[in-house]
Protein backbone atom coordinates (compact mmCIF):
# COMPACT_ATOMS: atom_id res chain seq x y z
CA UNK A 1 6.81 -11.97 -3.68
CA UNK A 2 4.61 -8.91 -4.03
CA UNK A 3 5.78 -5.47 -4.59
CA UNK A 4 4.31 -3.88 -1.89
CA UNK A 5 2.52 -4.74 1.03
CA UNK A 6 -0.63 -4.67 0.03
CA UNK A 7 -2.28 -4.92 -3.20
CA UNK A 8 -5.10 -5.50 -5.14
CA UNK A 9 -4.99 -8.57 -7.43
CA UNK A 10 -8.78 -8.59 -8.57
CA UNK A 11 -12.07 -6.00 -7.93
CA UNK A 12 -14.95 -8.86 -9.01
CA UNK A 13 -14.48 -10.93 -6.41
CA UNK A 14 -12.96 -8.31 -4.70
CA UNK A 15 -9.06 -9.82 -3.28
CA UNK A 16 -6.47 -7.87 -2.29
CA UNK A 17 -2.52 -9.48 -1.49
CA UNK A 18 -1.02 -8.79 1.71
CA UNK A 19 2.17 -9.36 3.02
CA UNK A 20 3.34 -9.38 6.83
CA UNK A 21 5.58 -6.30 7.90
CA UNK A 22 8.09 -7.58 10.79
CA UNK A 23 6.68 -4.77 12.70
CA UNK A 24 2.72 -6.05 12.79
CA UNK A 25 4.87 -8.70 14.68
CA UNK A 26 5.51 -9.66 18.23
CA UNK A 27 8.85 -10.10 19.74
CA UNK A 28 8.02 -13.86 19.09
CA UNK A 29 7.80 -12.84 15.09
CA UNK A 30 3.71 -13.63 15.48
CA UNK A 31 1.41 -10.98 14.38
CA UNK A 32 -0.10 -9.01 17.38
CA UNK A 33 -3.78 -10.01 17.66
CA UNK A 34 -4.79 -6.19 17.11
CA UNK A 35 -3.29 -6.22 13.61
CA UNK A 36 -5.82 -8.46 12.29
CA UNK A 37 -8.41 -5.72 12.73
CA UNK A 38 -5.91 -3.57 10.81
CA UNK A 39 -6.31 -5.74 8.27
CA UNK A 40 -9.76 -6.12 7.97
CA UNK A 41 -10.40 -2.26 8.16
CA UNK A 42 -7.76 -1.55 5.18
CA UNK A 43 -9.67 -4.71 3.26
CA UNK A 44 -12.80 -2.74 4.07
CA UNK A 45 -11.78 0.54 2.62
CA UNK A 46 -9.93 -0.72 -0.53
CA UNK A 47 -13.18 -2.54 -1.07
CA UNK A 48 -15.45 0.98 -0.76
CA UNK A 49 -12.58 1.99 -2.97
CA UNK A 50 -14.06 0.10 -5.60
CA UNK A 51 -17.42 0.77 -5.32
CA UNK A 52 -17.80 3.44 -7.80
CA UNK A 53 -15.74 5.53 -10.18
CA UNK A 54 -15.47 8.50 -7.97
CA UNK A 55 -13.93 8.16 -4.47
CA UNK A 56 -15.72 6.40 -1.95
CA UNK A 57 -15.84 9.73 0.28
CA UNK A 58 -17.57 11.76 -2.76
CA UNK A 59 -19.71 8.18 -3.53
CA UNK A 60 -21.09 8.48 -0.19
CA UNK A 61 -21.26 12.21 0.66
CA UNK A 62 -23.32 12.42 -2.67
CA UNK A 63 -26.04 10.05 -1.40
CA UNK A 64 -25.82 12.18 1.75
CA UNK A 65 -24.95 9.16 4.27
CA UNK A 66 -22.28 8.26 6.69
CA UNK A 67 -21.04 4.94 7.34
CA UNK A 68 -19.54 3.81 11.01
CA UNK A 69 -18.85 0.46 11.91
CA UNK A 70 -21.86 -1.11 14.57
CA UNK A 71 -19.96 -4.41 14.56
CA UNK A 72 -17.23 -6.23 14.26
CA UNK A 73 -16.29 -9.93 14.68
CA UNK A 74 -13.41 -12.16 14.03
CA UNK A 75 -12.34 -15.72 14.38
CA UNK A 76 -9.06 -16.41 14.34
CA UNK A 77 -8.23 -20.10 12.41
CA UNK A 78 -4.28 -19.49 12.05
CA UNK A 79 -0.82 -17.82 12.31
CA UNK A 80 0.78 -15.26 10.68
CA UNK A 81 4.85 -14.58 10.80
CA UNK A 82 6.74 -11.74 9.14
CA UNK A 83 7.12 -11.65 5.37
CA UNK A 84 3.81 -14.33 4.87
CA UNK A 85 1.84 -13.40 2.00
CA UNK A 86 -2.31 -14.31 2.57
CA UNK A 87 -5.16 -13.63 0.84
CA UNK A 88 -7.76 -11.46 1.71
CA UNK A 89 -11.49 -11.53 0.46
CA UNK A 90 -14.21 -9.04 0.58
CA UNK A 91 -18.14 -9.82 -0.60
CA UNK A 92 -21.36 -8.66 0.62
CA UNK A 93 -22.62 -11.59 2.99
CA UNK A 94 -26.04 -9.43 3.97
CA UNK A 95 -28.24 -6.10 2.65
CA UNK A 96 -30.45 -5.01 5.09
CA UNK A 97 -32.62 -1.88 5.14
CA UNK A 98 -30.44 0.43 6.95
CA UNK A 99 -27.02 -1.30 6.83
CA UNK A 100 -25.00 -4.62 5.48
CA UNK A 101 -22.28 -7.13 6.34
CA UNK A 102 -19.14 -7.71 4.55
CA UNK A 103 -17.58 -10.92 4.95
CA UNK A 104 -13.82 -10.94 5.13
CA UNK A 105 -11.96 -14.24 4.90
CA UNK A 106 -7.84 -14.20 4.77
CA UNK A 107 -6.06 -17.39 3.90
CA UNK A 108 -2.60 -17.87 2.87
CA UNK A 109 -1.84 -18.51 -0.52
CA UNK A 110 -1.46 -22.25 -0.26
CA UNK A 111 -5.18 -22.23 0.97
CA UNK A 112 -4.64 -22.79 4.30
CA UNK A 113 -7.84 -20.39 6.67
CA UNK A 114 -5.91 -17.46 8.53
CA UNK A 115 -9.37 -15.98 9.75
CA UNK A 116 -12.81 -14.59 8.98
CA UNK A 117 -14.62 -11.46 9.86
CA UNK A 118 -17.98 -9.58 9.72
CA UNK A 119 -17.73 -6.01 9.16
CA UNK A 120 -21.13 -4.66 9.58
CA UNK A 121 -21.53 -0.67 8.81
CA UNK A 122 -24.49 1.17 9.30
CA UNK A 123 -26.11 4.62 7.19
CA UNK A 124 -26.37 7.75 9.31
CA UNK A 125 -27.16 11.16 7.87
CA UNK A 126 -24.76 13.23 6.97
CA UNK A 127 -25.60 15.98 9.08
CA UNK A 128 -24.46 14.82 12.45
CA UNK A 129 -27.66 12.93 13.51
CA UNK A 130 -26.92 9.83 15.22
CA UNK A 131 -29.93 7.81 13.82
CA UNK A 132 -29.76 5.23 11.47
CA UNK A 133 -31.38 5.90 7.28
CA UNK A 134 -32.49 3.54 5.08
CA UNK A 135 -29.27 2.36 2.55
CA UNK A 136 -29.51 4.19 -0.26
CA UNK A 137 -30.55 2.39 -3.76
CA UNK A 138 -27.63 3.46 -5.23
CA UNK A 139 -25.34 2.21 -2.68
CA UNK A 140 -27.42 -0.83 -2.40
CA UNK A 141 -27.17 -1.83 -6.32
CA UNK A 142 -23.11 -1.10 -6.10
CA UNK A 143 -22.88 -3.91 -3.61
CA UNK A 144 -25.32 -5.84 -4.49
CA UNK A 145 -22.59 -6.46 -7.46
CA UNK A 146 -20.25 -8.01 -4.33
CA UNK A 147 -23.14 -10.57 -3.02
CA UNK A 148 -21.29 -14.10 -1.84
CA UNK A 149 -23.44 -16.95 -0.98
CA UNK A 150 -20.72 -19.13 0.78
CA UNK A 151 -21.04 -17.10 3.87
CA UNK A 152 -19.45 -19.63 6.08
């Protein structure tokens, strides 16, 4: 049993612990659907987290870029009930010139799939233009550090 609810148990590969709250749950005791996004977006940010030895805020506001979320996709592969501990893994599936997907893959800690994601961010300039800029080198080596090649 883990001390908290979520937790990071290594930064290279990047895995964080979770456990199930009763109230990401359902009257049935199943997680709601929309708690799996949840999930992946607190993955996410512990994983930009990690990225440098600053904050991720003052990593990215000093390369003067923004990133939002242009797409999201998950496939759900199994069930979660309160109290389950899972797994949840965060590499760098793709770089591309102005943006990159993380792949996200949650499984319990017997092995068994729970589900997989692609987070895909994208830079915009700081200033309030909504345009995308090419990914920054420095951003670009930090996750190059994160690159999986068993993107499926």
């Amino acid at each position: 049993m883990v001390d908290s609810y979520e937790s990071v148990i290594s930064r290279q590969p990047f895995v964080l612990r979770r456990r199930v709250r009763w109230a990401d749950c359902d009257p049935a005791g199943v997680v709601y659907t929309g708690k799996f996004v949840d999930y992946v977006l607190s993955a996410v940010n512990l994983f930009y987290a990690n990225l440098s030895a600053t904050t991720y805020r003052e990593f990215a506001r000093g390369l003067d870029v923004d990133t939002p979320c242009r797409g999201l996709e998950l496939d759900f592969r199994g069930a979660l009930w309160p109290e389950d501990e899972f797994l949840v893994r965060v590499g760098v599936a793709q770089l591309r010139e102005s943006g990159f997907d993380l792949r996200i893959s949650a499984t319990r800690t017997d092995g068994e799939e729970i589900f997989t994601a692609r987070f895909s961010p994208i830079c915009i300039p700081r200033n309030g233009e909504r345009r995308r800029v090419s990914l920054p080198s420095a951003y670009r080596e930090a996750l190059s550090t994160h690159m999986i090649k068993d993107i499926e």
